[in-house]
C-alpha atoms as a PDB file:
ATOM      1  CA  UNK A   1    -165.196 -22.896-104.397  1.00  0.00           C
ATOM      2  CA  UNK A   2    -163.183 -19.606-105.894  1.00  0.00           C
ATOM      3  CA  UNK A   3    -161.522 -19.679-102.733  1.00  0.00           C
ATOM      4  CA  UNK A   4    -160.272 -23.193-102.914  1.00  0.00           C
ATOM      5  CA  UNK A   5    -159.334 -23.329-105.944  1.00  0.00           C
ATOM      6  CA  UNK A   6    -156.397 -20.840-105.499  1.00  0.00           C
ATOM      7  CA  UNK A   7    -154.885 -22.431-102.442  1.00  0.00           C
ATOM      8  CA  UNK A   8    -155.015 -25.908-104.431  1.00  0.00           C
ATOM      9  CA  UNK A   9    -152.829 -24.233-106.880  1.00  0.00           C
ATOM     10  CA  UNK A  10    -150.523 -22.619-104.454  1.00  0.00           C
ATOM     11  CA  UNK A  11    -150.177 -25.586-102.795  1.00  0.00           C
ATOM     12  CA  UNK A  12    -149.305 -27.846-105.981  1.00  0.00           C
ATOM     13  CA  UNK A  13    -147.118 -24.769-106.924  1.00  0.00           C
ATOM     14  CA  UNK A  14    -145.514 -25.100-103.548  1.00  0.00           C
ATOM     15  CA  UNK A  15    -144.552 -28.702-104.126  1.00  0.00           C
ATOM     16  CA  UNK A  16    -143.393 -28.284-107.680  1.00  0.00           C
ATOM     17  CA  UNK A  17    -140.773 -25.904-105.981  1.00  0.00           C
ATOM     18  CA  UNK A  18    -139.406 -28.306-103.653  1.00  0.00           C
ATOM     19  CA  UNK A  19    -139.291 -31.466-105.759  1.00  0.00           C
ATOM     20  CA  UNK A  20    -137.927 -29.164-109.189  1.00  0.00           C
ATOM     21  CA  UNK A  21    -134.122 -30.498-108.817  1.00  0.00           C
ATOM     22  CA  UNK A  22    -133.678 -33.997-107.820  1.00  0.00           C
ATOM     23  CA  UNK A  23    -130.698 -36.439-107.894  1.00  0.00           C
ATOM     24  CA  UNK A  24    -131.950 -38.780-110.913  1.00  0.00           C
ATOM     25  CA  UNK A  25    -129.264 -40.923-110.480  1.00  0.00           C
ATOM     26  CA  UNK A  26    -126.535 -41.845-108.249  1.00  0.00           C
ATOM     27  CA  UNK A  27    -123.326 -43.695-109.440  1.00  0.00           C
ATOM     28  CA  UNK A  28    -120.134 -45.224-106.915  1.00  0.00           C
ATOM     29  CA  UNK A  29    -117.894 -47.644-107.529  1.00  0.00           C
ATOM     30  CA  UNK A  30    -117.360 -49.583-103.979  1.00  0.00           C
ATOM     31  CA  UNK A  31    -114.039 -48.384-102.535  1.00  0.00           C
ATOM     32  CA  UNK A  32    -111.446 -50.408-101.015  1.00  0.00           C
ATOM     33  CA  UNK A  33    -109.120 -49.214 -97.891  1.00  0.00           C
ATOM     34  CA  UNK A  34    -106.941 -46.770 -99.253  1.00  0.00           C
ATOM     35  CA  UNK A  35    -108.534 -46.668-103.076  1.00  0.00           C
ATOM     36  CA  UNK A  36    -109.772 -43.311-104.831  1.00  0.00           C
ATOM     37  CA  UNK A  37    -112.639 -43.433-106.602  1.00  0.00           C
ATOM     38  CA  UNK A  38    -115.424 -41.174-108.337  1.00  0.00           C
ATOM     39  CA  UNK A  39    -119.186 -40.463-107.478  1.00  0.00           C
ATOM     40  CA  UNK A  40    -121.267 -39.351-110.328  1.00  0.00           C
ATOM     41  CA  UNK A  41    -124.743 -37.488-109.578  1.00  0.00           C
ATOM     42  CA  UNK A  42    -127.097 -37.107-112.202  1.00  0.00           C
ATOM     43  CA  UNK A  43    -129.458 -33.790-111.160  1.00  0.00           C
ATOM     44  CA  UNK A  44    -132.374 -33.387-113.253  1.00  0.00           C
ATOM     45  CA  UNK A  45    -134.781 -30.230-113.005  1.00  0.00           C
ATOM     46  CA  UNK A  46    -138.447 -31.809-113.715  1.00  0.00           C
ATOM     47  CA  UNK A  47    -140.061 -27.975-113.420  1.00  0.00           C
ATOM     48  CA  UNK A  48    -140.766 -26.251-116.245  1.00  0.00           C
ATOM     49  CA  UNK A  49    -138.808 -23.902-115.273  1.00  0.00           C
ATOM     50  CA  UNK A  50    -134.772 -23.046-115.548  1.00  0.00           C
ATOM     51  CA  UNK A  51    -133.097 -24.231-112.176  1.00  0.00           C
ATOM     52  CA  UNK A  52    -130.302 -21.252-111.475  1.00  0.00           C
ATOM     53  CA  UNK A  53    -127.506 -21.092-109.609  1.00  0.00           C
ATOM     54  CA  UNK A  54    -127.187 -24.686-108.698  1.00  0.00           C
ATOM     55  CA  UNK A  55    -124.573 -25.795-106.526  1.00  0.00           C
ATOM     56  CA  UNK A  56    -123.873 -29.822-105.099  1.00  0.00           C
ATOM     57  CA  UNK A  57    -121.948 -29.820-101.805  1.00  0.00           C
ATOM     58  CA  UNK A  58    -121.040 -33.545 -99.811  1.00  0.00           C
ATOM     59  CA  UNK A  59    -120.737 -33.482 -96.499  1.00  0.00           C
ATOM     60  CA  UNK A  60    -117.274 -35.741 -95.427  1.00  0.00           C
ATOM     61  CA  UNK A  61    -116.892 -34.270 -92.031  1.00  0.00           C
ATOM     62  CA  UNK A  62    -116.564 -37.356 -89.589  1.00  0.00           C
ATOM     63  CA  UNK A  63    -116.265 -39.271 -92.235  1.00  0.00           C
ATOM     64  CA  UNK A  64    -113.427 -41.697 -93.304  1.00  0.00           C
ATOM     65  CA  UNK A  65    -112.817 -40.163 -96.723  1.00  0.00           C
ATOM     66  CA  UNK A  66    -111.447 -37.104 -97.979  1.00  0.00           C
ATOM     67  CA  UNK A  67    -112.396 -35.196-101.164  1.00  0.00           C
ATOM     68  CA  UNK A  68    -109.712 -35.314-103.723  1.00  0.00           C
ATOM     69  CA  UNK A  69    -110.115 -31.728-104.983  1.00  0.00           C
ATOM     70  CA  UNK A  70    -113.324 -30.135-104.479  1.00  0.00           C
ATOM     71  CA  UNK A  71    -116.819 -31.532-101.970  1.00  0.00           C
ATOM     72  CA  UNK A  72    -118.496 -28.523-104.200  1.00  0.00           C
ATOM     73  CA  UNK A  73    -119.469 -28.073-107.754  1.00  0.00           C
ATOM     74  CA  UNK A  74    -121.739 -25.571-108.929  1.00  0.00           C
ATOM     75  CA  UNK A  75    -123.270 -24.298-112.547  1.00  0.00           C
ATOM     76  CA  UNK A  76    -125.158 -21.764-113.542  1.00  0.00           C
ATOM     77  CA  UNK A  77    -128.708 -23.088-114.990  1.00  0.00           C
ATOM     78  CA  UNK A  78    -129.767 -26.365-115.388  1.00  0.00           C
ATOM     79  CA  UNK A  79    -132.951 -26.026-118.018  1.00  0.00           C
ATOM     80  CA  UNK A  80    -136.323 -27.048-117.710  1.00  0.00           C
ATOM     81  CA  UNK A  81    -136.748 -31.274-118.330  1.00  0.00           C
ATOM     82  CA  UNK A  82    -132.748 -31.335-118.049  1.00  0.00           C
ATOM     83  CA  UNK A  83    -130.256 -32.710-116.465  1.00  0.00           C
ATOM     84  CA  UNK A  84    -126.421 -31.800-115.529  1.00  0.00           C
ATOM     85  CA  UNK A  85    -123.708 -34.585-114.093  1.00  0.00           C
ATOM     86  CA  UNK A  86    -121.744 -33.827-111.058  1.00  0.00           C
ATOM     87  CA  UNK A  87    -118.368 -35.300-110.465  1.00  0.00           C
ATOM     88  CA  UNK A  88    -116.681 -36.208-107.422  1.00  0.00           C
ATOM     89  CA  UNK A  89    -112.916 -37.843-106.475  1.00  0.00           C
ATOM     90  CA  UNK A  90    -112.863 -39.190-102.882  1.00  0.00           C
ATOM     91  CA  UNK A  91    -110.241 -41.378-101.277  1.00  0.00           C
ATOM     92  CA  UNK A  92    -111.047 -43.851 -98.645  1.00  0.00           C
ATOM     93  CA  UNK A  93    -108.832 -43.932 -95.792  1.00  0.00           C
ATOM     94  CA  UNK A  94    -106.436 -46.445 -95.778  1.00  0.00           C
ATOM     95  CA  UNK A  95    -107.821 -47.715 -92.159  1.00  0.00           C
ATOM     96  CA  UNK A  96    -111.838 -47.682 -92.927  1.00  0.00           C
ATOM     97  CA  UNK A  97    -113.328 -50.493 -92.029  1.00  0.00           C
ATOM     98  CA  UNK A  98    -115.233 -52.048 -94.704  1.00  0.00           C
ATOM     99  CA  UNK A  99    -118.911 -51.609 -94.678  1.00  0.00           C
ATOM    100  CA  UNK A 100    -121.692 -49.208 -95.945  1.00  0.00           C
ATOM    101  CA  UNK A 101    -121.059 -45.714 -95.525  1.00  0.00           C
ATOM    102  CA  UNK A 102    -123.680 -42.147 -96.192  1.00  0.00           C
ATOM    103  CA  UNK A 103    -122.175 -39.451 -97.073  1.00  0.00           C
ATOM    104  CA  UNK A 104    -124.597 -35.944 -96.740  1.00  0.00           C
ATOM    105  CA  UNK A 105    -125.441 -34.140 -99.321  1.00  0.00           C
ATOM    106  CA  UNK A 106    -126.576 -30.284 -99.888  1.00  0.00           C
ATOM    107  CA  UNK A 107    -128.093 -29.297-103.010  1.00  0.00           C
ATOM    108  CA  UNK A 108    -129.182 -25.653-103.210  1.00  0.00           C
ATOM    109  CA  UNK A 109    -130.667 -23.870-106.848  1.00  0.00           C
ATOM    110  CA  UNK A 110    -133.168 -21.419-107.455  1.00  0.00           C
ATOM    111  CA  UNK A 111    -136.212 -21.148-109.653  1.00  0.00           C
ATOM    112  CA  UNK A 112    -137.429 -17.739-110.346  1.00  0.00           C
ATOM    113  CA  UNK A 113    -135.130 -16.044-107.304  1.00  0.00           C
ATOM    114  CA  UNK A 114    -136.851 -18.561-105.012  1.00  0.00           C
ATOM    115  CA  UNK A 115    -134.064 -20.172-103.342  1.00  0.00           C
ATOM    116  CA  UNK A 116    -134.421 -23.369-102.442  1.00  0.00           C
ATOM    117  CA  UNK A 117    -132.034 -25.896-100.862  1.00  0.00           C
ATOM    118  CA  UNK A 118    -132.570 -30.185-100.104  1.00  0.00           C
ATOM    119  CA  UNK A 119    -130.676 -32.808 -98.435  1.00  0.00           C
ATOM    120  CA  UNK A 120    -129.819 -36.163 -98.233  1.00  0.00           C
ATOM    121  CA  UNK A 121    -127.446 -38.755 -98.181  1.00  0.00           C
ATOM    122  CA  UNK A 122    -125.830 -40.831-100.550  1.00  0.00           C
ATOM    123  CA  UNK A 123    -124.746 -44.691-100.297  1.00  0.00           C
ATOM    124  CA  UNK A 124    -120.822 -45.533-100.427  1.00  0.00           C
ATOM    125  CA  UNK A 125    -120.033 -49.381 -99.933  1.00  0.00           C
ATOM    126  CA  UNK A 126    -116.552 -49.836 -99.185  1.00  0.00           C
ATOM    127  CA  UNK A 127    -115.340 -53.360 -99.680  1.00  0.00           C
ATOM    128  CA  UNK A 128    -111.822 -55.135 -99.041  1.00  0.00           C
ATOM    129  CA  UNK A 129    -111.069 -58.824 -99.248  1.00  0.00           C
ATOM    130  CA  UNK A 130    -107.841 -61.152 -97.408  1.00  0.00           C
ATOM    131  CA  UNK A 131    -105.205 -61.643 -99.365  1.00  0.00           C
ATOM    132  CA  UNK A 132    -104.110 -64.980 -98.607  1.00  0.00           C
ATOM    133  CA  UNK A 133    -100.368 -66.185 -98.984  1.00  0.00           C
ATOM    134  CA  UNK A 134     -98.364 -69.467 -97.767  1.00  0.00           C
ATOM    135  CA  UNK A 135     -95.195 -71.375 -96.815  1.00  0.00           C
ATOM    136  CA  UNK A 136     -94.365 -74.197 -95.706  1.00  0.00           C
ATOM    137  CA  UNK A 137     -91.568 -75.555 -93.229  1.00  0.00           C
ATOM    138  CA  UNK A 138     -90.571 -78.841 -91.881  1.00  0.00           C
ATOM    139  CA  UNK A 139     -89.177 -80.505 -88.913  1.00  0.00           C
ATOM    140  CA  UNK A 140     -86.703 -83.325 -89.295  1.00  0.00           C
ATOM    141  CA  UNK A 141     -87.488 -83.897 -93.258  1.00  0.00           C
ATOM    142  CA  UNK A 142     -85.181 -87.376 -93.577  1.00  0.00           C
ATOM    143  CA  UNK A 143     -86.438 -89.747 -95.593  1.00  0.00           C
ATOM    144  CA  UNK A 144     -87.822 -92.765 -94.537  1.00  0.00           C
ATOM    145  CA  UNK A 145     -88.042 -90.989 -91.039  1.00  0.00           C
ATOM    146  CA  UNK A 146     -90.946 -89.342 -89.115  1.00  0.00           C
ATOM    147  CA  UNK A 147     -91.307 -85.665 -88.766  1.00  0.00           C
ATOM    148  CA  UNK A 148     -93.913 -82.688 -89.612  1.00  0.00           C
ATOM    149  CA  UNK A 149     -95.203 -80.604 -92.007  1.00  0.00           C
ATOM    150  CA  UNK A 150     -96.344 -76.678 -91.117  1.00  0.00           C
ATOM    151  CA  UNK A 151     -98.828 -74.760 -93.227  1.00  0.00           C
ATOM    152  CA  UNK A 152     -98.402 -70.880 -92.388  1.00  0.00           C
ATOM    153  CA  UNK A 153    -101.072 -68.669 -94.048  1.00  0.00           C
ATOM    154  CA  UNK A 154    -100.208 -65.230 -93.953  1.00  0.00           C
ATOM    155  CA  UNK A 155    -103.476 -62.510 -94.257  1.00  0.00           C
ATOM    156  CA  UNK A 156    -102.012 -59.390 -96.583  1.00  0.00           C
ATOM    157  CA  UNK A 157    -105.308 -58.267 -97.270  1.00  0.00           C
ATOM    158  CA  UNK A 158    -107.433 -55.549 -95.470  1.00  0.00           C
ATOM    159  CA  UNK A 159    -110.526 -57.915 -94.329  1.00  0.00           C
ATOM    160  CA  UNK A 160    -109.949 -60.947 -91.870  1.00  0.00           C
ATOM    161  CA  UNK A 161    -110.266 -64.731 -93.182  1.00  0.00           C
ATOM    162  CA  UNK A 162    -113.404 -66.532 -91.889  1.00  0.00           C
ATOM    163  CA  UNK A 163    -113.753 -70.074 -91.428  1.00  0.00           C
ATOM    164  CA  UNK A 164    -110.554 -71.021 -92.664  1.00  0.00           C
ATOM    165  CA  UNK A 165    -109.899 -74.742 -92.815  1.00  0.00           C
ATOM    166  CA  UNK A 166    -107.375 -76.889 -93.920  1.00  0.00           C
ATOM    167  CA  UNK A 167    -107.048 -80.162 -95.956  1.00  0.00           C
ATOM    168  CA  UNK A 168    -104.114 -82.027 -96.646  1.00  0.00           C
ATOM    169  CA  UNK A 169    -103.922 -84.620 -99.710  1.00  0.00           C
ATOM    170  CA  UNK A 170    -101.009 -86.457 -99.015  1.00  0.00           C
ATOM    171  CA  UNK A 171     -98.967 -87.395-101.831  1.00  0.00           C
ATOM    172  CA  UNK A 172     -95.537 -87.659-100.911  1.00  0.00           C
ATOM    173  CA  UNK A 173     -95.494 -88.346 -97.797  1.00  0.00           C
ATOM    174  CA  UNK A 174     -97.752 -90.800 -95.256  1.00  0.00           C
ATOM    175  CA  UNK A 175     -99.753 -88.793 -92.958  1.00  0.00           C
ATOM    176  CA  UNK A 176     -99.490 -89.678 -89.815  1.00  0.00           C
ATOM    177  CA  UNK A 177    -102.427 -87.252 -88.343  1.00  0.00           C
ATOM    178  CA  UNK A 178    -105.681 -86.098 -89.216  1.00  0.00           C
ATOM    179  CA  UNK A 179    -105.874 -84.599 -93.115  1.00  0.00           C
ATOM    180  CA  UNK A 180    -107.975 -81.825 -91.897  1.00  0.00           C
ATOM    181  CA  UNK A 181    -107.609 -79.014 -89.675  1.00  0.00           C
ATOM    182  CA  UNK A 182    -109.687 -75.840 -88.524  1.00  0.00           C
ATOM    183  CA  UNK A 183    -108.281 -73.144 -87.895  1.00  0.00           C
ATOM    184  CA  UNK A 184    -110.803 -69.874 -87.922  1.00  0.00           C
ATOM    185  CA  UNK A 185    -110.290 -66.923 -88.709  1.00  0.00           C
ATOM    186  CA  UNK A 186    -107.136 -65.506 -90.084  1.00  0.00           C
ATOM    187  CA  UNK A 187    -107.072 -61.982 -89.323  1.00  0.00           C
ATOM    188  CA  UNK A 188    -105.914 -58.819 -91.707  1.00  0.00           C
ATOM    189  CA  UNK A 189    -101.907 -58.707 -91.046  1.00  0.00           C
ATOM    190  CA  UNK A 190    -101.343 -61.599 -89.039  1.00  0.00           C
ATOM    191  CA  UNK A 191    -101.209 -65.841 -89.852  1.00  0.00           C
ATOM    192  CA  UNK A 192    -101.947 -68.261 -88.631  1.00  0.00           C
ATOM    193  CA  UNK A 193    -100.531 -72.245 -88.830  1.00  0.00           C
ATOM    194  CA  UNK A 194    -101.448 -75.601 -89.151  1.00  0.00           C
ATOM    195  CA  UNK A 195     -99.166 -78.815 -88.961  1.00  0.00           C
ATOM    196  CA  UNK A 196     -99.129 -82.822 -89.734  1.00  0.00           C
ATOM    197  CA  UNK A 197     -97.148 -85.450 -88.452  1.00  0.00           C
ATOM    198  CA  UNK A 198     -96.033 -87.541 -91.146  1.00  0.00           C
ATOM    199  CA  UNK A 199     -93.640 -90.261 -92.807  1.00  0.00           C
ATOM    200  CA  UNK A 200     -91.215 -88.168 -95.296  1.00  0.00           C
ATOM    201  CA  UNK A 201     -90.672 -90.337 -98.411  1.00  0.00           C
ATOM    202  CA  UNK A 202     -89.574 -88.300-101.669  1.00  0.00           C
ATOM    203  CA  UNK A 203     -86.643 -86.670-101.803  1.00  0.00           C
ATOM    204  CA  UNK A 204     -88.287 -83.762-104.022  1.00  0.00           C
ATOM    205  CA  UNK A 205     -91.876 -83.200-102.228  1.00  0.00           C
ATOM    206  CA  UNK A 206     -94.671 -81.630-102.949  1.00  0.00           C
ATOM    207  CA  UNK A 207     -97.323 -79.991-100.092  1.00  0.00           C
ATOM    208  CA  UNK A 208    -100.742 -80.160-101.644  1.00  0.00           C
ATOM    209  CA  UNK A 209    -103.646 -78.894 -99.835  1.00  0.00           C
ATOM    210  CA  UNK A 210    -106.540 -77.345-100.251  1.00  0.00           C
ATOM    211  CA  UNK A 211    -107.395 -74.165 -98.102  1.00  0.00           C
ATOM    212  CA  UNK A 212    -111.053 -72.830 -98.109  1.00  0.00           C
ATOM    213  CA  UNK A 213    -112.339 -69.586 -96.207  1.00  0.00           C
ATOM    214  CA  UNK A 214    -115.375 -66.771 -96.506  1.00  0.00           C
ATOM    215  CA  UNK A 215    -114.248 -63.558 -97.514  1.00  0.00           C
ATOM    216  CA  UNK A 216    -116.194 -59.895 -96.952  1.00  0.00           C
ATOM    217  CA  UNK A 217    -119.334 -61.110 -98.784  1.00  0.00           C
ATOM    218  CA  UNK A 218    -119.713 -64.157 -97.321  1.00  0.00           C
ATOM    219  CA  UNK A 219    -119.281 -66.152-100.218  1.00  0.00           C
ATOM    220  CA  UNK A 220    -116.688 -69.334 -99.973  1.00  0.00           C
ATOM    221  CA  UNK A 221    -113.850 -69.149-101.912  1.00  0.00           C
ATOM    222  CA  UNK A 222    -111.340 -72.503-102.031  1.00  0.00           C
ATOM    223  CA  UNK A 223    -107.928 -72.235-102.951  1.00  0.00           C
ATOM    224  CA  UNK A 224    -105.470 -74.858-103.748  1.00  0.00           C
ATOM    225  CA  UNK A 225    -102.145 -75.029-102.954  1.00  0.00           C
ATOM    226  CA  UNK A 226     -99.111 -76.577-103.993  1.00  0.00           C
ATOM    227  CA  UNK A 227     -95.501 -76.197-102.499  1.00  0.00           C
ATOM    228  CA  UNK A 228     -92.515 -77.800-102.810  1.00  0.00           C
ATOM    229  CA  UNK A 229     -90.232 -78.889-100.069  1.00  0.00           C
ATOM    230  CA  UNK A 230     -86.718 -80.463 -99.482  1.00  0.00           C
ATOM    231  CA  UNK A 231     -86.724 -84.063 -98.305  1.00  0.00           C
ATOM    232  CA  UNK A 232     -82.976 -85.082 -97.466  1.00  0.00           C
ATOM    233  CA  UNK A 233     -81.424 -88.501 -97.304  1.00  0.00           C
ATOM    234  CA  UNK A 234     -79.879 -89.684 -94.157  1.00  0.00           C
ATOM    235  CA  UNK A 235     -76.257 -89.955 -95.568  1.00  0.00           C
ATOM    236  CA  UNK A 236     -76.891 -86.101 -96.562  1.00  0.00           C
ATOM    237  CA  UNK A 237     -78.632 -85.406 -93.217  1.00  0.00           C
ATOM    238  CA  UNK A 238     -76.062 -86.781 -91.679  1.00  0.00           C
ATOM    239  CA  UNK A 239     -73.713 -84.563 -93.387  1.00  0.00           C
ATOM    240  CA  UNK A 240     -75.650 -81.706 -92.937  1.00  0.00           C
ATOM    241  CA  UNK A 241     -75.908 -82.593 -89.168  1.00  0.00           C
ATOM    242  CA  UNK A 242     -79.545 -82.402 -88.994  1.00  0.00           C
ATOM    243  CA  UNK A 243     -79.210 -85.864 -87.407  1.00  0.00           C
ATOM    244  CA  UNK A 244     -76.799 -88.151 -86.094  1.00  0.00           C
ATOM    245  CA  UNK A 245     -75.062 -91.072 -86.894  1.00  0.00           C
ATOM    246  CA  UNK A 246     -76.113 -94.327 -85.801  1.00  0.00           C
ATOM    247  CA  UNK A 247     -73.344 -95.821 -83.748  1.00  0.00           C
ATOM    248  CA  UNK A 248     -75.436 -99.516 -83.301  1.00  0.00           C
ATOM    249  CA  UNK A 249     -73.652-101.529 -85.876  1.00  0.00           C
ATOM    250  CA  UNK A 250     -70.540 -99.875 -84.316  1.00  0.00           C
ATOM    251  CA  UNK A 251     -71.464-101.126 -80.940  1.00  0.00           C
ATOM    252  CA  UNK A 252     -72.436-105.271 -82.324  1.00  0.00           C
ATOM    253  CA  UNK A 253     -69.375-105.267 -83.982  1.00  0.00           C
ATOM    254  CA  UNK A 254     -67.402-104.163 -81.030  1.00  0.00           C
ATOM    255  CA  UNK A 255     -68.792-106.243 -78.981  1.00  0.00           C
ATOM    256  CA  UNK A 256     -68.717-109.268 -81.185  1.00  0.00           C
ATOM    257  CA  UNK A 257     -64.726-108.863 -81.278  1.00  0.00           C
ATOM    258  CA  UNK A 258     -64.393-108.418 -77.297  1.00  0.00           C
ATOM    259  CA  UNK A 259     -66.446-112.192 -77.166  1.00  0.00           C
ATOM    260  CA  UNK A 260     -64.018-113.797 -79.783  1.00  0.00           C
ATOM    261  CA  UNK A 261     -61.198-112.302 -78.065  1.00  0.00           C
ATOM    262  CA  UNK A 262     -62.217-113.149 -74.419  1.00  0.00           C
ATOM    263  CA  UNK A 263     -63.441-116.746 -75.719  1.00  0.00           C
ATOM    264  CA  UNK A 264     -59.274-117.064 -77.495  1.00  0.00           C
ATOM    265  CA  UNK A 265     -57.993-115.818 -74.000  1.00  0.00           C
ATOM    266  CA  UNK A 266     -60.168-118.972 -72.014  1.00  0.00           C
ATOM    267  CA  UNK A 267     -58.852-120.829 -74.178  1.00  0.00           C
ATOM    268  CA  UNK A 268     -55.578-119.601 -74.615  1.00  0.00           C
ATOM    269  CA  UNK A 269     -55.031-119.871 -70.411  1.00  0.00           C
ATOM    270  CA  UNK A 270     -57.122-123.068 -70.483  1.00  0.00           C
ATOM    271  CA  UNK A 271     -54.096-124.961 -73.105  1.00  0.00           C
ATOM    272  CA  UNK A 272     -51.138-123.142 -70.514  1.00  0.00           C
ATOM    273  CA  UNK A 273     -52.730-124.682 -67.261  1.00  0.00           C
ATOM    274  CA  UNK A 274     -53.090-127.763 -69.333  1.00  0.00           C
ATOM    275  CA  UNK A 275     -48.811-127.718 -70.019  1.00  0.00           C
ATOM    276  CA  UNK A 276     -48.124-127.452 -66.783  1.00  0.00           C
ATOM    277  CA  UNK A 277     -49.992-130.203 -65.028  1.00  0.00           C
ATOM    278  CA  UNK A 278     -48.248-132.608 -68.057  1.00  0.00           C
ATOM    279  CA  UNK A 279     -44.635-130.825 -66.362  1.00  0.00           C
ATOM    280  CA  UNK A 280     -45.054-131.516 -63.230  1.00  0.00           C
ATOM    281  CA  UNK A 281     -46.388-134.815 -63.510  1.00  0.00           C
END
């Protein structure tokens, strides 16, 4: 039993060594492509003993971030039942893509000129959402006359648009097609389009729909839109030479004066036959 009782002690010794500094608490903002932020680390010593010569050291090799100043802080004693904070600037690159991220950590003190050292990782979530934007064009916009209506969405963000769909709540115009379209995804930097026919009938237009996607967290997120659009009349189509004039009544009325005058000339030659027969009789 003497014997034991010595190596139970060394043993719970032994552990107290290794588990005297620990990270109590771990604080980061979620990044975005591109963003700086800060990681705060709470180490606490929970011997009862001073932890010397501490030092914090993170790991970005490999990584897609870059320290903004120092991946190492150090300071001299951390006391027995306290704690110290250790603060970080990183940068996310401005091509990560978004996810969860761990970056290694070293932590190395000493307790009683017992060196110790313990690793780990910590958690960094980067996030990054689309960034939606639209226009609208149209294709022979005469009023009273049938043409189209495109939707381009546009994707500034750094994270693609899921299950992007289109509604159309026609207002100004008949619709001539279905009021809903799917289009998918809308990836980061490129668009995407979707187009109606319809039946142009304001002059000053409105385009309202309503465009719902997913974004990085899955959640649904519904936007409504509402642009405005140039209808023209035909007389200033016309002038504008978006279309041309209709010759038709041109054409009746022609040919309406070619019958009267080929029904005078009948009877203009019938009258002159009719004079001379009377003569020569």
């Amino acid at each position: 039993m003497k014997k034991t009782t010595p190596i139970l002690l060394l043993l719970l010794f032994s552990l107290s060594l290794t588990s005297a500094v620990i990270l109590n608490s771990v604080d980061v903002s979620p990044l975005a492509p591109g963003q700086e932020g800060t990681i705060r680390i709470e180490v606490e010593n929970i011997l009862s003993d001073d932890a010397e010569e501490v030092s914090l050291i993170l790991n970005f090799q490999n990584l897609p971030f870059i320290p903004i100043g120092t991946s190492e802080q150090s300071i001299d004693k951390i006391e027995e039942d306290d704690e110290e904070d250790f603060v970080f600037r990183i940068k996310a690159s401005t091509n990560i893509e978004p996810g969860d991220y761990e970056i290694p950590y070293t932590i190395s003190y000493a307790i009683n000129s017992d060196e110790r050292t313990r690793s780990g990782t910590i958690g960094v979530k980067v996030v990054a959402n689309p960034d939606l934007v639209f226009a609208v064009s149209t294709d022979n916009p005469v009023q009273n006359r049938q043409g189209g209506i495109t939707l381009k969405i546009i994707n500034k963000g750094f994270f693609d648009a899921r299950f992007v769909s289109v509604r159309i709540l026609p207002e100004d115009f008949t619709l001539l097609s279905d009021n809903e379209e799917y289009i998918g995804e809308v990836e980061s930097d490129d668009f995407e389009t979707a187009s109606f026919d319809v039946i142009f009938k304001k002059l000053n237009s409105n385009l309202k729909t309503i465009v719902e996607y997913r974004d990085f967290n899955n959640e649904k997120v519904i936007e409504t839109i509402n642009l405005p659009f140039r209808v023209y009349s035909e007389e200033k189509a016309i002038e504008l030479g978006l279309i041309q004039k209709s010759n038709t009544t041109t054409y009746i009325i022609t040919a309406i004066v070619i019958i009267i005058l080929i029904i005078i000339w009948r009877s203009w030659r019938k009258r002159r036959r009719a004079k001379k027969s009377r003569r020569r009789e």
